[in-house]
C-alpha atoms as a PDB file:
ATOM      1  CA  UNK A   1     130.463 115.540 101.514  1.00  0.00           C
ATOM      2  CA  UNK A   2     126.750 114.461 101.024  1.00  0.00           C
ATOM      3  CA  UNK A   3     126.177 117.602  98.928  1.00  0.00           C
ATOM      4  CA  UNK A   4     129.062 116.621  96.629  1.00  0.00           C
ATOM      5  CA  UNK A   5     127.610 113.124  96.279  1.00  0.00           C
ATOM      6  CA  UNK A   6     124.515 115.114  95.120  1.00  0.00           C
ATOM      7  CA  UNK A   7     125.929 117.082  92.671  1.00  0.00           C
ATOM      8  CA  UNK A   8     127.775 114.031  90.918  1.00  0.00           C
ATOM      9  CA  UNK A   9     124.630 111.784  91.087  1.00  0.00           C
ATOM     10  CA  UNK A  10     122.918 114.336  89.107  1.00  0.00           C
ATOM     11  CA  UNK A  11     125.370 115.310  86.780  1.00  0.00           C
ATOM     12  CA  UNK A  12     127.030 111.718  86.030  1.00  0.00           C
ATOM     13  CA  UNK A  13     124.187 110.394  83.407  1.00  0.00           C
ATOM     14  CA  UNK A  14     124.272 113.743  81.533  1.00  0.00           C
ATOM     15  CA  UNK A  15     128.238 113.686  81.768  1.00  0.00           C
ATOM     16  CA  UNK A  16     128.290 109.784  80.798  1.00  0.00           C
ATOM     17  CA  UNK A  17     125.769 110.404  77.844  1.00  0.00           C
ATOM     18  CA  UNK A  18     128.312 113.804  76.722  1.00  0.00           C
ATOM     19  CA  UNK A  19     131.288 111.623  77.115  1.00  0.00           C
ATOM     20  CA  UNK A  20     129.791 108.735  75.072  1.00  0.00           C
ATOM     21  CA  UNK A  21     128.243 111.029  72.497  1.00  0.00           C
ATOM     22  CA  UNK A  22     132.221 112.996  71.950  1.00  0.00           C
ATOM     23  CA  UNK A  23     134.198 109.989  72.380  1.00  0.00           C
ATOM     24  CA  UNK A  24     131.896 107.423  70.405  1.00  0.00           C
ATOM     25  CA  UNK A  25     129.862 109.533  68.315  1.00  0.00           C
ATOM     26  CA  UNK A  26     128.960 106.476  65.419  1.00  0.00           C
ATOM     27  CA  UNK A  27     127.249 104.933  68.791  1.00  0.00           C
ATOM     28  CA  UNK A  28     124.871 107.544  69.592  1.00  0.00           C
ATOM     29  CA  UNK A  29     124.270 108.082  65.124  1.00  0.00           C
ATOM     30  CA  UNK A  30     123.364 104.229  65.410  1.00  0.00           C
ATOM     31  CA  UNK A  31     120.892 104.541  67.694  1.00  0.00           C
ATOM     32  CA  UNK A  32     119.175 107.687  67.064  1.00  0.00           C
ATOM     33  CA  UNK A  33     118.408 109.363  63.320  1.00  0.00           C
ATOM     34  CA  UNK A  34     119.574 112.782  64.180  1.00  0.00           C
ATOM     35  CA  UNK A  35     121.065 115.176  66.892  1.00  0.00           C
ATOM     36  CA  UNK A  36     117.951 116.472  68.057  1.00  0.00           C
ATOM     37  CA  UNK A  37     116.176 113.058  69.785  1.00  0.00           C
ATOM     38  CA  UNK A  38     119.872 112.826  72.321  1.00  0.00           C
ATOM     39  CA  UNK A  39     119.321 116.384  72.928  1.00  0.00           C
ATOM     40  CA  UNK A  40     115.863 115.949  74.293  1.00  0.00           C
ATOM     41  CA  UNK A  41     117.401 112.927  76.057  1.00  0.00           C
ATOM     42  CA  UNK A  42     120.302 114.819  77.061  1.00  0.00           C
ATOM     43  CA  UNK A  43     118.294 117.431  78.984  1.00  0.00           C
ATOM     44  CA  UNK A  44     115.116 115.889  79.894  1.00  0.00           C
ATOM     45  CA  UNK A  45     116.103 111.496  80.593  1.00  0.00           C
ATOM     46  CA  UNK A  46     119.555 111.607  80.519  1.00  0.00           C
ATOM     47  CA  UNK A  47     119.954 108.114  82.542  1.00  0.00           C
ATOM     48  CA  UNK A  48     117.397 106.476  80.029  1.00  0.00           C
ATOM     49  CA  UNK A  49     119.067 107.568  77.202  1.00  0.00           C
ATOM     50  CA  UNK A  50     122.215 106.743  78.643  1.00  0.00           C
ATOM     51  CA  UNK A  51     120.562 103.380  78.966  1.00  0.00           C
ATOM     52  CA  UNK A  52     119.578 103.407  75.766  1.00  0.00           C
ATOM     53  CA  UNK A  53     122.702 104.121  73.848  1.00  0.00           C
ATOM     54  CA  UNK A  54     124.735 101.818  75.535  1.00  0.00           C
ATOM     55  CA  UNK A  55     122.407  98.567  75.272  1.00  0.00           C
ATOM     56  CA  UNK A  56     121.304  99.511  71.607  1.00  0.00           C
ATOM     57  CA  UNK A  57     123.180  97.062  69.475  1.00  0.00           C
ATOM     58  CA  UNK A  58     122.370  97.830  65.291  1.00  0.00           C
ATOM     59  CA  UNK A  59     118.944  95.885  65.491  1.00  0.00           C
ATOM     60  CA  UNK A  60     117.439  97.986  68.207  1.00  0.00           C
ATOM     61  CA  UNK A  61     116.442  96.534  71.750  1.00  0.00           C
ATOM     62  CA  UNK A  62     114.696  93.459  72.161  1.00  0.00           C
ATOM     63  CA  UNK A  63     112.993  91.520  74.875  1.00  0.00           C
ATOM     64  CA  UNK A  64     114.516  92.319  78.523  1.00  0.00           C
ATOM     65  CA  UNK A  65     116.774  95.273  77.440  1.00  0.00           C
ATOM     66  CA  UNK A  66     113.141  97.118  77.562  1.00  0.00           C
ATOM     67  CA  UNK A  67     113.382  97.047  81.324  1.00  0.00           C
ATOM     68  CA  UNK A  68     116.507  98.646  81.598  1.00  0.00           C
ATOM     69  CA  UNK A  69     115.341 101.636  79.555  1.00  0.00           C
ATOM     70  CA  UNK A  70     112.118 101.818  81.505  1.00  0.00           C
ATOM     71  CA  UNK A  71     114.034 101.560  84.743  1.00  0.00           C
ATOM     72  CA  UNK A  72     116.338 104.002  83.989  1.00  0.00           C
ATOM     73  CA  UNK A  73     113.332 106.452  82.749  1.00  0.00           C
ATOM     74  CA  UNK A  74     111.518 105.509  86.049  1.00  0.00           C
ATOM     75  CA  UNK A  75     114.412 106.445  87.602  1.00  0.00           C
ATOM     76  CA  UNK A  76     115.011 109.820  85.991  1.00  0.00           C
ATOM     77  CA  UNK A  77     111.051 110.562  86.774  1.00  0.00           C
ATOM     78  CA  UNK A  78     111.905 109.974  90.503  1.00  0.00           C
ATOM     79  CA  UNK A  79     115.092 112.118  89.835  1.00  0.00           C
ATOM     80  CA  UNK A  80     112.680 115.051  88.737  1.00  0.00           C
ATOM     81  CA  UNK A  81     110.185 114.362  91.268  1.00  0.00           C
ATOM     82  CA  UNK A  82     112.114 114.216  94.166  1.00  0.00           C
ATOM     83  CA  UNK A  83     113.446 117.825  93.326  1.00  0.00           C
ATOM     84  CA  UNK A  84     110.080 119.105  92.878  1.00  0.00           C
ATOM     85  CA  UNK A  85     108.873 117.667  96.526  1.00  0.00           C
ATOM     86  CA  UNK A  86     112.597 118.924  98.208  1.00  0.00           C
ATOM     87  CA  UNK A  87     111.623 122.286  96.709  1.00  0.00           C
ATOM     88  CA  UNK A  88     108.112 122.474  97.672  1.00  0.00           C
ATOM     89  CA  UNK A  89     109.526 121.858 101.273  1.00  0.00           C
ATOM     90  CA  UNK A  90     112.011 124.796 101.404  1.00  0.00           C
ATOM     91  CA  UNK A  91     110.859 128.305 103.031  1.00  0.00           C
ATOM     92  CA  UNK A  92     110.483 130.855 100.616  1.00  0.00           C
ATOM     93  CA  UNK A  93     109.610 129.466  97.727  1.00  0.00           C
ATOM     94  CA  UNK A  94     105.922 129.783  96.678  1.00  0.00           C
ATOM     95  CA  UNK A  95     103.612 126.939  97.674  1.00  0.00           C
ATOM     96  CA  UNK A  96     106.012 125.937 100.603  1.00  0.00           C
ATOM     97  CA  UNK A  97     103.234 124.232 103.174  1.00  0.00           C
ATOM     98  CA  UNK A  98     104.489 126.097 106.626  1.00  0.00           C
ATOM     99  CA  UNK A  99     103.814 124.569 109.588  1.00  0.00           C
END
């Protein structure tokens, strides 16, 4: 059970930001100038850009909707790092510390 709540906690901002991007594609045009900047987002920050789309409203962000975006991109950072530390951890991969 815990490794299926894994496996949906990662995939569910880079599902949510797919689903948004097919269902809603005018949202994801109005906040970005082309295809390639939610790509990046996509593969690399998916929660921030998830964050992103969704409080992006024609004028851009303003004030506290910052902290959301910065959140979520803190958030996918720790996302990133945490699976570099896990995998530093595990025997027989190079660099694993044994004890």
């Amino acid at each position: 059970m815990g490794c299926l709540f894994a496996l949906f906690a990662g995939l569910f901002p880079r599902l949510g930001l797919f689903i948004v991007w097919v269902a809603r594609p005018k949202l994801v045009d109005a906040a970005f100038d082309s295809w390639f900047w939610p790509l990046l987002g996509l593969i690399f920050l998916p929660f921030a850009t998830l964050m992103y789309v969704v409080l992006y409203t024609g004028g851009g962000l303003t004030g506290f909707d910052w902290f959301w975006v910065v959140l979520a991109g803190l958030l996918d950072i720790a996302h990133w790092g945490a699976g570099w530390t896990q995998r530093r951890q595990a025997p027989g991969y190079p660099g694993t510390v044994q004890a």
